[in-house]
PDB file of N, CA and C in Angstrom:
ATOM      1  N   UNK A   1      -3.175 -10.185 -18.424  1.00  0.00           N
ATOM      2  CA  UNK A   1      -2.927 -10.476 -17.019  1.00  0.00           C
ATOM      3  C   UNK A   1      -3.202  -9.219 -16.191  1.00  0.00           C
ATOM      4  N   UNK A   2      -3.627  -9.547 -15.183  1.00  0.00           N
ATOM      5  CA  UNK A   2      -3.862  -7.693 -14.078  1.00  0.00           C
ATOM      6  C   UNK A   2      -3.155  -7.686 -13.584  1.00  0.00           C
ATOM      7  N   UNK A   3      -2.673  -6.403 -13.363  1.00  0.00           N
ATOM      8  CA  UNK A   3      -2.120  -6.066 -12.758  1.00  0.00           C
ATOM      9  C   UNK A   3      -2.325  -5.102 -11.374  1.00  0.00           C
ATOM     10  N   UNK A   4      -1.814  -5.662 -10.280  1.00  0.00           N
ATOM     11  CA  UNK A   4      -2.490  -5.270  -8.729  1.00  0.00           C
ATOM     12  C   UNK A   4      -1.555  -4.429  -7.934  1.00  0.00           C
ATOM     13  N   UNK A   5      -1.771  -3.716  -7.490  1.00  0.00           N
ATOM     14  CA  UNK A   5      -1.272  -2.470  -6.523  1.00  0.00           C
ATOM     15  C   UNK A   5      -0.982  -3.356  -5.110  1.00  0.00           C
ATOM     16  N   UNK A   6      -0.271  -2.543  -4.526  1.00  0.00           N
ATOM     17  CA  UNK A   6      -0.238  -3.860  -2.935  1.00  0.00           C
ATOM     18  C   UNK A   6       0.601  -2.478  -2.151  1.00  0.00           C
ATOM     19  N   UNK A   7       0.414  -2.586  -1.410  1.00  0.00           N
ATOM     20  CA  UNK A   7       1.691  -1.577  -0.302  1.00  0.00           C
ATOM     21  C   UNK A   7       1.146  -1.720   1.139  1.00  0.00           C
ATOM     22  N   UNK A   8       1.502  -1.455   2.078  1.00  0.00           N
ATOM     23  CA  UNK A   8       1.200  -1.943   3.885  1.00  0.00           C
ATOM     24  C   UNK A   8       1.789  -0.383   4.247  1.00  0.00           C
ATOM     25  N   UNK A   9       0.773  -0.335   5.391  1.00  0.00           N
ATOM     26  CA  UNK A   9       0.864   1.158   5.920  1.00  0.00           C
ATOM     27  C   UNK A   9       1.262   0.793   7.474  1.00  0.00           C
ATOM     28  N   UNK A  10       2.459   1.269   8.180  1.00  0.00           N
ATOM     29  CA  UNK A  10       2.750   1.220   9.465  1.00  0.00           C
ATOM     30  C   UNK A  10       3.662   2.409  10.087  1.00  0.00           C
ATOM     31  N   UNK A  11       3.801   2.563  11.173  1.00  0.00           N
ATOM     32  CA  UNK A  11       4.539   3.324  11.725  1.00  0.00           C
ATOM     33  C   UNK A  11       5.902   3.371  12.298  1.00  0.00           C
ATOM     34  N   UNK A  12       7.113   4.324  11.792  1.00  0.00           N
ATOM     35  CA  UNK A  12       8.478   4.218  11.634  1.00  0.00           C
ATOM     36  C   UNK A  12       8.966   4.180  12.979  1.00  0.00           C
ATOM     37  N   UNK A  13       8.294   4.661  13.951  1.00  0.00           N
ATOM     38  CA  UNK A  13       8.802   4.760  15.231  1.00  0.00           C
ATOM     39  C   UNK A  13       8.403   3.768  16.188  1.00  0.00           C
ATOM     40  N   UNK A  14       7.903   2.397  15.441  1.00  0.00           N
ATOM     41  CA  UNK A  14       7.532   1.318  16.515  1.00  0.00           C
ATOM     42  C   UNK A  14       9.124   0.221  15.839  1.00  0.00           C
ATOM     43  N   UNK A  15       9.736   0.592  14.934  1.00  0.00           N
ATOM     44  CA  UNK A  15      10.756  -0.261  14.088  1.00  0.00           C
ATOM     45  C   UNK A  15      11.918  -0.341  15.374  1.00  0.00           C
ATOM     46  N   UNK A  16      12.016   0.806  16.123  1.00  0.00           N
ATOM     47  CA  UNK A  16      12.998   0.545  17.108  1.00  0.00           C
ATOM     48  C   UNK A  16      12.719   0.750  18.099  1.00  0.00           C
ATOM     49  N   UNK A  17      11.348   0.415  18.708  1.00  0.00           N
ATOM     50  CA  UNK A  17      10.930   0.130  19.946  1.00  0.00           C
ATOM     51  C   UNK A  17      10.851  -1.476  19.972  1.00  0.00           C
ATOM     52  N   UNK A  18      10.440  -1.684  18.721  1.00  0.00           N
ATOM     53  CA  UNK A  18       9.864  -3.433  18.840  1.00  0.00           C
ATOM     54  C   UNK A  18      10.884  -3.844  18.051  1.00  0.00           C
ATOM     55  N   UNK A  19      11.544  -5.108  18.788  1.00  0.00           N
ATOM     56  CA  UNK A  19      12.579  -5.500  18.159  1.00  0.00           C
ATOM     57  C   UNK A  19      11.963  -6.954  16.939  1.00  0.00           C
ATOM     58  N   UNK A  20      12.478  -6.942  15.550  1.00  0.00           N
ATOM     59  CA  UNK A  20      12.095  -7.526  14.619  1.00  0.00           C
ATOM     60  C   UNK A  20      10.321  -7.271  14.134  1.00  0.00           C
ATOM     61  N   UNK A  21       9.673  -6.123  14.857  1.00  0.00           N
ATOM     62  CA  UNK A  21       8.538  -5.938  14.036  1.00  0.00           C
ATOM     63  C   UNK A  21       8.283  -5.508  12.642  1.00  0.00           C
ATOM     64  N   UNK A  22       9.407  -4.674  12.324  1.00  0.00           N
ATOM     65  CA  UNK A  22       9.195  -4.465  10.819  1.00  0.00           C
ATOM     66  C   UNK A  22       9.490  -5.692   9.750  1.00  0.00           C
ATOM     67  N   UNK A  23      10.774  -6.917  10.356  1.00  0.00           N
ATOM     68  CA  UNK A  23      10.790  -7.929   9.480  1.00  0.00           C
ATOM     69  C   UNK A  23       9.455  -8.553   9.821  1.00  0.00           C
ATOM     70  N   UNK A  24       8.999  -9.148  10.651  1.00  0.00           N
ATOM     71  CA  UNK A  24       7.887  -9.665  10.513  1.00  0.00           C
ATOM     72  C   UNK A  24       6.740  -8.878   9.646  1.00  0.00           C
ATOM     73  N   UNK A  25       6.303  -7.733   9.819  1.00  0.00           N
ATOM     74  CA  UNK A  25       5.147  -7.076   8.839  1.00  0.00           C
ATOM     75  C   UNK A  25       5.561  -7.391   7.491  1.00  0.00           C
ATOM     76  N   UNK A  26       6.994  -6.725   7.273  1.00  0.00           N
ATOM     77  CA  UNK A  26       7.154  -7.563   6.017  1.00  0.00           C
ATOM     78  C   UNK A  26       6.884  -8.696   5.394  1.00  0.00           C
ATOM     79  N   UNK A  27       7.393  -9.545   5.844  1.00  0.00           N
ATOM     80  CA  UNK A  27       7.047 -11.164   5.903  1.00  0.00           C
ATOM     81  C   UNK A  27       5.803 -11.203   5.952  1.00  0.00           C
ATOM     82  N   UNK A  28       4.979 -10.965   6.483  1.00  0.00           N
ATOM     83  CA  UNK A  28       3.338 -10.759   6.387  1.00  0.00           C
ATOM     84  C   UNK A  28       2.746 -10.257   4.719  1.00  0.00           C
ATOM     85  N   UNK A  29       3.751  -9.253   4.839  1.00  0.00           N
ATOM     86  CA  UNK A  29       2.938  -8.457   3.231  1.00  0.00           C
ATOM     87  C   UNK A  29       3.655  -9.395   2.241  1.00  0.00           C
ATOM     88  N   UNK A  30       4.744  -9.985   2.469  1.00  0.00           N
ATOM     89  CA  UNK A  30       5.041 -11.138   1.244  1.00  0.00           C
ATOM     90  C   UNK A  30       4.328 -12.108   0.884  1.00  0.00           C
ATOM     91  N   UNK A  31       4.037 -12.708   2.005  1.00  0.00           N
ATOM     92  CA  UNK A  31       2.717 -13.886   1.730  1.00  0.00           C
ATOM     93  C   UNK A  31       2.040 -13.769   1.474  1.00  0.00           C
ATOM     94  N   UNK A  32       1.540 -12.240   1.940  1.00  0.00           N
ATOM     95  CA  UNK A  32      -0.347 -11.893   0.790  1.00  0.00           C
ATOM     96  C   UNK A  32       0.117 -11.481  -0.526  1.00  0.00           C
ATOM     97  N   UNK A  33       1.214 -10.708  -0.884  1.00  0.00           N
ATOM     98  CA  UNK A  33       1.996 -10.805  -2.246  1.00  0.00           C
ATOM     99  C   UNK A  33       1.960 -12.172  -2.433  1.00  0.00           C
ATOM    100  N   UNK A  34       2.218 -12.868  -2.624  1.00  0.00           N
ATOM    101  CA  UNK A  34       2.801 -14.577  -2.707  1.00  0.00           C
ATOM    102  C   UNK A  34       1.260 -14.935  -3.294  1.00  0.00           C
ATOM    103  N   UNK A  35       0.398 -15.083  -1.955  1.00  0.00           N
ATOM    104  CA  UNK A  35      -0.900 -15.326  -2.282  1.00  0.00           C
ATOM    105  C   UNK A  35      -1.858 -15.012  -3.198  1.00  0.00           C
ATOM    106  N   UNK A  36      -1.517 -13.673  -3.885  1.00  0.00           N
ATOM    107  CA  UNK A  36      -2.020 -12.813  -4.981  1.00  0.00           C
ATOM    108  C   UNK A  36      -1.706 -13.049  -6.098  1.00  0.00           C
ATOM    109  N   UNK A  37      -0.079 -13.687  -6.141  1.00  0.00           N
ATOM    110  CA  UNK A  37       0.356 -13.808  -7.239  1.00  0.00           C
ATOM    111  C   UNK A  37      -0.086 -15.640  -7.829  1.00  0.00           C
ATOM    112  N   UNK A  38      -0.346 -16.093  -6.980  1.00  0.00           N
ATOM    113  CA  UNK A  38      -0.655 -17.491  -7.189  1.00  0.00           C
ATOM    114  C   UNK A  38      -2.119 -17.781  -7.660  1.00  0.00           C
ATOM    115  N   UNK A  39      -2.679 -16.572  -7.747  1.00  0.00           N
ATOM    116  CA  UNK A  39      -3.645 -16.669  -8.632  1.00  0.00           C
ATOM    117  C   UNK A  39      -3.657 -16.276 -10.172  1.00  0.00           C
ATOM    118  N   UNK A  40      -2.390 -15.879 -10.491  1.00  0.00           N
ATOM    119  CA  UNK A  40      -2.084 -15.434 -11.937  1.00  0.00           C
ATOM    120  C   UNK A  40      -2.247 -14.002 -11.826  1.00  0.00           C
ATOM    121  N   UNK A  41      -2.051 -13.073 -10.952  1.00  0.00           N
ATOM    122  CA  UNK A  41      -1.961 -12.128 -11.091  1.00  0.00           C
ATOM    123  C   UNK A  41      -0.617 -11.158 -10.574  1.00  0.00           C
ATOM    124  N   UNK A  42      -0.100 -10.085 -11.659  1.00  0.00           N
ATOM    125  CA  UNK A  42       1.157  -9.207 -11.084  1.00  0.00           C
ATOM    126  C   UNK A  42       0.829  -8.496 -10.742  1.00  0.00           C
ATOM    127  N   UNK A  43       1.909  -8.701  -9.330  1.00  0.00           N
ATOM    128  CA  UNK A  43       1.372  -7.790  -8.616  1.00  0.00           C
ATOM    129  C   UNK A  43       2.605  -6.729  -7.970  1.00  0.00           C
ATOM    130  N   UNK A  44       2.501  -5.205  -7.683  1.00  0.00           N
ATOM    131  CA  UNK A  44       3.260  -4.205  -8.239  1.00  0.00           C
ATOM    132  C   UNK A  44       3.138  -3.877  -6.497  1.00  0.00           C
ATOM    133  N   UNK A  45       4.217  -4.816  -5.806  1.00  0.00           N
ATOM    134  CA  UNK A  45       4.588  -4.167  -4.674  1.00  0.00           C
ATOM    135  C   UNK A  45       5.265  -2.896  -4.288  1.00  0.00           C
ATOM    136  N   UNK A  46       4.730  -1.743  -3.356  1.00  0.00           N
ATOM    137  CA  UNK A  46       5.067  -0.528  -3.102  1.00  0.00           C
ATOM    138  C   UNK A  46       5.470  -0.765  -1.537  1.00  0.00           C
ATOM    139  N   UNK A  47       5.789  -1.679  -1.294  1.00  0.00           N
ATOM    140  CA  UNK A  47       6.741  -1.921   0.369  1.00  0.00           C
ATOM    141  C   UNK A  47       5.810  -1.829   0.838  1.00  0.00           C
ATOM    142  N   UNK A  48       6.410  -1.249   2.610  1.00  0.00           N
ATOM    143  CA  UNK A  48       5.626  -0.775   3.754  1.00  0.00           C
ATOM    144  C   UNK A  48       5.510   0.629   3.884  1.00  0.00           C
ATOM    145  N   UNK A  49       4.663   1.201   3.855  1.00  0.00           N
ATOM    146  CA  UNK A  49       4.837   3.042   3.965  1.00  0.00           C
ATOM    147  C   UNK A  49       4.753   3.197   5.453  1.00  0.00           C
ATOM    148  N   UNK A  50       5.679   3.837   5.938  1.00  0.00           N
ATOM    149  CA  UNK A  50       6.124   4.198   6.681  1.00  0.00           C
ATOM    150  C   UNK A  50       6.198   5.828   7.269  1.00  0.00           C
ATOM    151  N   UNK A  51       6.330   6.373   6.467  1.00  0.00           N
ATOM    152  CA  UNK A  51       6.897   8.054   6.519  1.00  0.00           C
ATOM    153  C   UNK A  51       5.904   8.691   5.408  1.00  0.00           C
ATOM    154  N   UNK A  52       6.232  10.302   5.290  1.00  0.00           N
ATOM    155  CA  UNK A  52       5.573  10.439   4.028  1.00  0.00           C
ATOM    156  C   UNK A  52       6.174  10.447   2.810  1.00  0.00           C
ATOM    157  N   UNK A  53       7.610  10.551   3.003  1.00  0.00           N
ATOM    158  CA  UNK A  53       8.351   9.685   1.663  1.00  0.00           C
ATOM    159  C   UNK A  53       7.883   8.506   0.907  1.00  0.00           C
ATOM    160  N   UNK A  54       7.788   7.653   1.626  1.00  0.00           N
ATOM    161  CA  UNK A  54       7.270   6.632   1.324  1.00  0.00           C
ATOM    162  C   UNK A  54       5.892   6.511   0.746  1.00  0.00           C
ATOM    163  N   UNK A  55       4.811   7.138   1.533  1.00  0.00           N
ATOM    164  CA  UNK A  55       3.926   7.331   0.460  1.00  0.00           C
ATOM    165  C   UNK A  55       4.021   7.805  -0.762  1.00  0.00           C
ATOM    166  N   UNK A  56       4.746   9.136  -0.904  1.00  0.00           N
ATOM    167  CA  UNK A  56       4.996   9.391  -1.934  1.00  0.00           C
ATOM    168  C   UNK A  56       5.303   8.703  -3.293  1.00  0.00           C
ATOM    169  N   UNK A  57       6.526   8.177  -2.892  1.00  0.00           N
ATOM    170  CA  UNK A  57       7.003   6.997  -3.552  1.00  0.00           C
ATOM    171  C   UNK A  57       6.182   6.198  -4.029  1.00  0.00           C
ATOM    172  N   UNK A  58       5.469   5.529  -2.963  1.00  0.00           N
ATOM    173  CA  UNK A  58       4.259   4.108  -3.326  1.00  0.00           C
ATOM    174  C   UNK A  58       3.634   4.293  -4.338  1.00  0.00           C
ATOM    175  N   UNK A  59       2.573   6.067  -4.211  1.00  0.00           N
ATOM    176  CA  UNK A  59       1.823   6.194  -4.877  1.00  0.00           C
ATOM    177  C   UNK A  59       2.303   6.516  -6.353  1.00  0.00           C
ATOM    178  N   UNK A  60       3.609   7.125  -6.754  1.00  0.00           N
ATOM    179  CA  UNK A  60       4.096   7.463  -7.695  1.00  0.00           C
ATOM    180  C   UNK A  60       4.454   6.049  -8.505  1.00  0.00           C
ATOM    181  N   UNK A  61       4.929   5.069  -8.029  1.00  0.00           N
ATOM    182  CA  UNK A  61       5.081   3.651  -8.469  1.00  0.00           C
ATOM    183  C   UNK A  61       4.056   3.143  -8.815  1.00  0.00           C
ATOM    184  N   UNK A  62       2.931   2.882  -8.286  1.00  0.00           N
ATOM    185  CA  UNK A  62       1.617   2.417  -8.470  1.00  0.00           C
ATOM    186  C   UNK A  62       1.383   2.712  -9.943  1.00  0.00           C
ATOM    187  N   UNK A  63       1.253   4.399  -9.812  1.00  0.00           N
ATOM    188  CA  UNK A  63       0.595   5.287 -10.671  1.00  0.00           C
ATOM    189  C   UNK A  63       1.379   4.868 -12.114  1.00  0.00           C
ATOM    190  N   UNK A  64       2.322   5.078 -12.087  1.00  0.00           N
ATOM    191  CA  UNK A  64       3.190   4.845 -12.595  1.00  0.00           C
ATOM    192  C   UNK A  64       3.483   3.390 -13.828  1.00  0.00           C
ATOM    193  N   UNK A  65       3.533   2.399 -12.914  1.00  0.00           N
ATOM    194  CA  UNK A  65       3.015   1.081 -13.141  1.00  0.00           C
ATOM    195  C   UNK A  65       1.231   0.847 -13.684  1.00  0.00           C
ATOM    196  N   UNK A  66       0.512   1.801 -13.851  1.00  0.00           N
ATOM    197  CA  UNK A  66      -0.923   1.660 -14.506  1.00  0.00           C
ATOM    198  C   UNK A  66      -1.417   0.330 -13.559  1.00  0.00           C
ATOM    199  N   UNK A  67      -1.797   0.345 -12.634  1.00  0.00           N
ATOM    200  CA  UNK A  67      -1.979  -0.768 -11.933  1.00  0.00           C
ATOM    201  C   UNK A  67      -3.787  -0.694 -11.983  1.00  0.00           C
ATOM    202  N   UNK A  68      -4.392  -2.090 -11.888  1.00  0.00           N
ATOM    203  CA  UNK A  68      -6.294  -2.110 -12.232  1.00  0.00           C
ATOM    204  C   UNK A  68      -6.566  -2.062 -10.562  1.00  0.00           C
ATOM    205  N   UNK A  69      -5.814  -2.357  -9.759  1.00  0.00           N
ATOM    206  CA  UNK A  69      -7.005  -2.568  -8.772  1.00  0.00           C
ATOM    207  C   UNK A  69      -5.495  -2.266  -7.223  1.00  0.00           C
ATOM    208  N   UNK A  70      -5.939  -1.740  -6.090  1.00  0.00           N
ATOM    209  CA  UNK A  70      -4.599  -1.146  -5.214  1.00  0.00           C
ATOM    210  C   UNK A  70      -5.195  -1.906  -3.731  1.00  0.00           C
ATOM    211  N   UNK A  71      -4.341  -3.037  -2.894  1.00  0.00           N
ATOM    212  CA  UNK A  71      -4.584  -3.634  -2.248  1.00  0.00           C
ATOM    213  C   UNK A  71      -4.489  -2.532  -0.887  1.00  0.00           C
ATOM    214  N   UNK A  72      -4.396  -2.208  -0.090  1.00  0.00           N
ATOM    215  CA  UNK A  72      -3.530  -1.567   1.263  1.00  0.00           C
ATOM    216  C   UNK A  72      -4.115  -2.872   2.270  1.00  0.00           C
ATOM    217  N   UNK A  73      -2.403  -2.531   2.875  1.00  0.00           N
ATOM    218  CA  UNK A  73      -2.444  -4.178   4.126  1.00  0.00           C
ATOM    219  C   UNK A  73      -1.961  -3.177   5.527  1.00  0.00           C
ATOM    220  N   UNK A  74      -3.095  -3.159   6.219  1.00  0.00           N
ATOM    221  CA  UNK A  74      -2.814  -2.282   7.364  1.00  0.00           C
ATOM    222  C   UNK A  74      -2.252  -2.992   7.949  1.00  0.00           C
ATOM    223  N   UNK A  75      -0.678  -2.974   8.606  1.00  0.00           N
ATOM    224  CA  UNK A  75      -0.442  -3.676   9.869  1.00  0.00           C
ATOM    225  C   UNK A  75       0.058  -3.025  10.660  1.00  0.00           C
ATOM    226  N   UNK A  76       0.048  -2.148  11.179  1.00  0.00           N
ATOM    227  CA  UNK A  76       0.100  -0.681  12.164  1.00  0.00           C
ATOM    228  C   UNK A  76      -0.772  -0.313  12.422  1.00  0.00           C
ATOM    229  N   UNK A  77      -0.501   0.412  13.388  1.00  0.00           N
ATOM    230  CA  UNK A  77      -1.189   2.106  13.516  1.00  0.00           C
ATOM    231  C   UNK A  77      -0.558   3.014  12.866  1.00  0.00           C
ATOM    232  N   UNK A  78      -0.796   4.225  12.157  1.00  0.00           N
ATOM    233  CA  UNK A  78      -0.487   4.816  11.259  1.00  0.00           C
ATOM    234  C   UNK A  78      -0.223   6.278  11.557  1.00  0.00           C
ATOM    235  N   UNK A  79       0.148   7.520  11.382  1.00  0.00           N
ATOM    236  CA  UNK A  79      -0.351   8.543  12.062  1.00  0.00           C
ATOM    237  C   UNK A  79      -0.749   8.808  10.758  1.00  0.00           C
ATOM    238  N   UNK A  80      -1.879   9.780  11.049  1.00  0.00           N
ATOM    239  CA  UNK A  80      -2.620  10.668   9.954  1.00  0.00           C
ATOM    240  C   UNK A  80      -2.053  12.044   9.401  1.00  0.00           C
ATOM    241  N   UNK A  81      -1.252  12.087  10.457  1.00  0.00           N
ATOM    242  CA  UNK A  81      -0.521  13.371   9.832  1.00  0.00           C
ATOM    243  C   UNK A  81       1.099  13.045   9.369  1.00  0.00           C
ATOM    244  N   UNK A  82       1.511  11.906   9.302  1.00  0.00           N
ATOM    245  CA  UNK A  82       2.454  11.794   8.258  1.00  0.00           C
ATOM    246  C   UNK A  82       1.879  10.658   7.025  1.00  0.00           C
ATOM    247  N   UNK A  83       1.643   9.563   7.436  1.00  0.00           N
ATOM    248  CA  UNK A  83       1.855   8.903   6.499  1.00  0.00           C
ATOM    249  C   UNK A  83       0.679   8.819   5.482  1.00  0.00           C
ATOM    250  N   UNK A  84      -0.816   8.996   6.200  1.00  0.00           N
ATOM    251  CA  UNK A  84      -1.742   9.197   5.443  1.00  0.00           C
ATOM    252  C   UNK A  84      -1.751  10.366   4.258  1.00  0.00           C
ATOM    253  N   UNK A  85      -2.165  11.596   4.877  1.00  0.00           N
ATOM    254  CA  UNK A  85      -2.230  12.563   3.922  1.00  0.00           C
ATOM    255  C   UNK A  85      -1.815  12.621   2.571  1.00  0.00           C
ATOM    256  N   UNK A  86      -0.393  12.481   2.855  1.00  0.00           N
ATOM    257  CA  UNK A  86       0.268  11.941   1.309  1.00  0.00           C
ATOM    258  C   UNK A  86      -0.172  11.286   0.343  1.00  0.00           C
ATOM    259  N   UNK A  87      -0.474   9.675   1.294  1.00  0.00           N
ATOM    260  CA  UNK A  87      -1.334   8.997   0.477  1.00  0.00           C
ATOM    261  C   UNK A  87      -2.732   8.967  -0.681  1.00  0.00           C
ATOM    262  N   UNK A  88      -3.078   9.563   0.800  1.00  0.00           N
ATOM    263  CA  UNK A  88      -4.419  10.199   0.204  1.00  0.00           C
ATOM    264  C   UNK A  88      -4.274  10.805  -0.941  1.00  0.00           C
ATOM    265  N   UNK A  89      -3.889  12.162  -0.687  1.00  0.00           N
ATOM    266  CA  UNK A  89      -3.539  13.009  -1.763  1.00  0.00           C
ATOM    267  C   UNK A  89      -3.312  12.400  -2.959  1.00  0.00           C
ATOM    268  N   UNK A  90      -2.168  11.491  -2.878  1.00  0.00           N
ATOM    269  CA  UNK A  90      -1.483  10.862  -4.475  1.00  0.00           C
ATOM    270  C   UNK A  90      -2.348   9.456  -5.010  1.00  0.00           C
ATOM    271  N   UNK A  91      -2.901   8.853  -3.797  1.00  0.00           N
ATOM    272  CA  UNK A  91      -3.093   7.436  -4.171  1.00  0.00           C
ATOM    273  C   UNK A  91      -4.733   7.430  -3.742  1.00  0.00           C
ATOM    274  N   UNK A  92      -5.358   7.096  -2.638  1.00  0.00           N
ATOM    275  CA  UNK A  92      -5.996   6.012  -2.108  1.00  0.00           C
ATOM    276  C   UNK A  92      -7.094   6.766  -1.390  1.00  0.00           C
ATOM    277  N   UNK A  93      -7.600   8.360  -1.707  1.00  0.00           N
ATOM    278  CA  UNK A  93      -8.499   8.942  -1.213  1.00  0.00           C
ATOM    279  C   UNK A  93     -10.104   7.733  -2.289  1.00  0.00           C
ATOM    280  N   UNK A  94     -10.744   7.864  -1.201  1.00  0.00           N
ATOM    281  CA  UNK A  94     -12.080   6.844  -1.486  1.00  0.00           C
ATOM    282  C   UNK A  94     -12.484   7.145  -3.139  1.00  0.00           C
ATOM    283  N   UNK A  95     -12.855   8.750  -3.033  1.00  0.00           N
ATOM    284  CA  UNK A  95     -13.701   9.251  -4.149  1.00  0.00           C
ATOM    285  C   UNK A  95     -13.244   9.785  -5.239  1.00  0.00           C
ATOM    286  N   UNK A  96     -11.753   9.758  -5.360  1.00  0.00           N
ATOM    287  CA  UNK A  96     -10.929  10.129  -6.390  1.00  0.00           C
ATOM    288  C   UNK A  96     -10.002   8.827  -6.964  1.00  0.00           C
ATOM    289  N   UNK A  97     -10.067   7.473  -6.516  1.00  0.00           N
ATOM    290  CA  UNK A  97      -9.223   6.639  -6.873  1.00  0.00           C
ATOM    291  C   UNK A  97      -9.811   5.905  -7.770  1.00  0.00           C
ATOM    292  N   UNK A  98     -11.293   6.010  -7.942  1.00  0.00           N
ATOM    293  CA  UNK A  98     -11.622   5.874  -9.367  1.00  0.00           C
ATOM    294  C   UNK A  98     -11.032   6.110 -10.599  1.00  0.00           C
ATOM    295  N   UNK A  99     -11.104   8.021 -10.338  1.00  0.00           N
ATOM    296  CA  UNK A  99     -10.698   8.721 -11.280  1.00  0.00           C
ATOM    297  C   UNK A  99      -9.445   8.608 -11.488  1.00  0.00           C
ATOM    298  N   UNK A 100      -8.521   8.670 -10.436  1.00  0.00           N
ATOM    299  CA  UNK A 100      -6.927   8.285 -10.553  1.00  0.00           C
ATOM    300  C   UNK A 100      -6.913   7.369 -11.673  1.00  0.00           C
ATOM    301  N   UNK A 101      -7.479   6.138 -11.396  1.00  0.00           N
ATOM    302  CA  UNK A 101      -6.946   5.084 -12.046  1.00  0.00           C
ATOM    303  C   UNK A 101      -7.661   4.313 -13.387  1.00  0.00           C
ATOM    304  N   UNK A 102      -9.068   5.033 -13.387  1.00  0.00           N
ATOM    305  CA  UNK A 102     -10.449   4.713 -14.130  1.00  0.00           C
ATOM    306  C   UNK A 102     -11.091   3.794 -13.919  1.00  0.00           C
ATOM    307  N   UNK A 103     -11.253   3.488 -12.804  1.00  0.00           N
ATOM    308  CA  UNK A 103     -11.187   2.306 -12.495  1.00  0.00           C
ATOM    309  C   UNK A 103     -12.896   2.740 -12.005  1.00  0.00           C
ATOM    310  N   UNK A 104     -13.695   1.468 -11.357  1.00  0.00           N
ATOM    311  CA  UNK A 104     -14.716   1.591 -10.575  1.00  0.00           C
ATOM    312  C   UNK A 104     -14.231   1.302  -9.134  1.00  0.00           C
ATOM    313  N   UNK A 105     -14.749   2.037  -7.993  1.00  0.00           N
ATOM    314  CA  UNK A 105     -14.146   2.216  -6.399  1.00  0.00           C
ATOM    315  C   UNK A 105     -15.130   1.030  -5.807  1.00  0.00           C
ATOM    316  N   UNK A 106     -14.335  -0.095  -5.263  1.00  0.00           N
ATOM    317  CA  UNK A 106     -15.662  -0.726  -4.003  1.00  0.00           C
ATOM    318  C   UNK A 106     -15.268  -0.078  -2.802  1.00  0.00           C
ATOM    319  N   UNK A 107     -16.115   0.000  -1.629  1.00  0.00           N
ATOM    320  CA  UNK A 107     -15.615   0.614  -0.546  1.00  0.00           C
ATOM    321  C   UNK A 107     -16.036  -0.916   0.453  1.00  0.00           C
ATOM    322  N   UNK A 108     -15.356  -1.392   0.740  1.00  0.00           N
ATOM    323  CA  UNK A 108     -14.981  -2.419   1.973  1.00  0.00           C
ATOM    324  C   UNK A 108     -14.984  -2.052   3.131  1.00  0.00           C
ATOM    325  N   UNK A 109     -15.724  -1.943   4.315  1.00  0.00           N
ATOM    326  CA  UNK A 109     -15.641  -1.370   5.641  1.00  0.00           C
ATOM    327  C   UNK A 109     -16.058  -2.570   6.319  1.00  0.00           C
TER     328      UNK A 109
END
């Protein structure tokens, strides 16, 4: 069975400007979880990253979990100087997430 990476990237400081936006994104990333899994595949949710804790975290879980293939569900705007970098670094830079994971990289744009 494969196993699939999943995590959603948004920003911590729209959670209490916008009232119920983070339950809804959630709810969003469940159903494409939901949807993923209804094809016979597990799939190794890492939340919403938010902060750079959270990346941290994600990517260490992922990694962790030996996962074949790592979804990201943008539903934010993100800043690049917290929540990305991290990411990058641990998880989801283009030209190293091959090697991270051994995987072969498609690039989707």
């Amino acid at each position: 069975m494969n196993k699939i990476g999943l995590f959603g990237i948004g920003l911590d400081t729209y959670w209490t400007q916008f009232d119920g936006l983070y339950n809804r994104l959630t709810g969003y990333q469940d159903e494409i979880r939901k949807k993923m899994e209804s094809h016979g595949a597990t799939i190794i949710d890492a939340g919403l990253v938010d902060n750079p804790q959270k990346a941290s975290g994600a990517a260490d879980l992922l990694k962790s979990n030996d996962v074949e293939m790592v979804f990201l569900f943008v539903s934010t705007y993100a800043l690049s100087s917290t929540v990305m970098p991290v990411a990058l670094d641990k998880l989801v830079k283009v030209h190293n997430l091959g090697l991270l994971f051994k995987l072969p990289v498609i690039k989707i744009c």
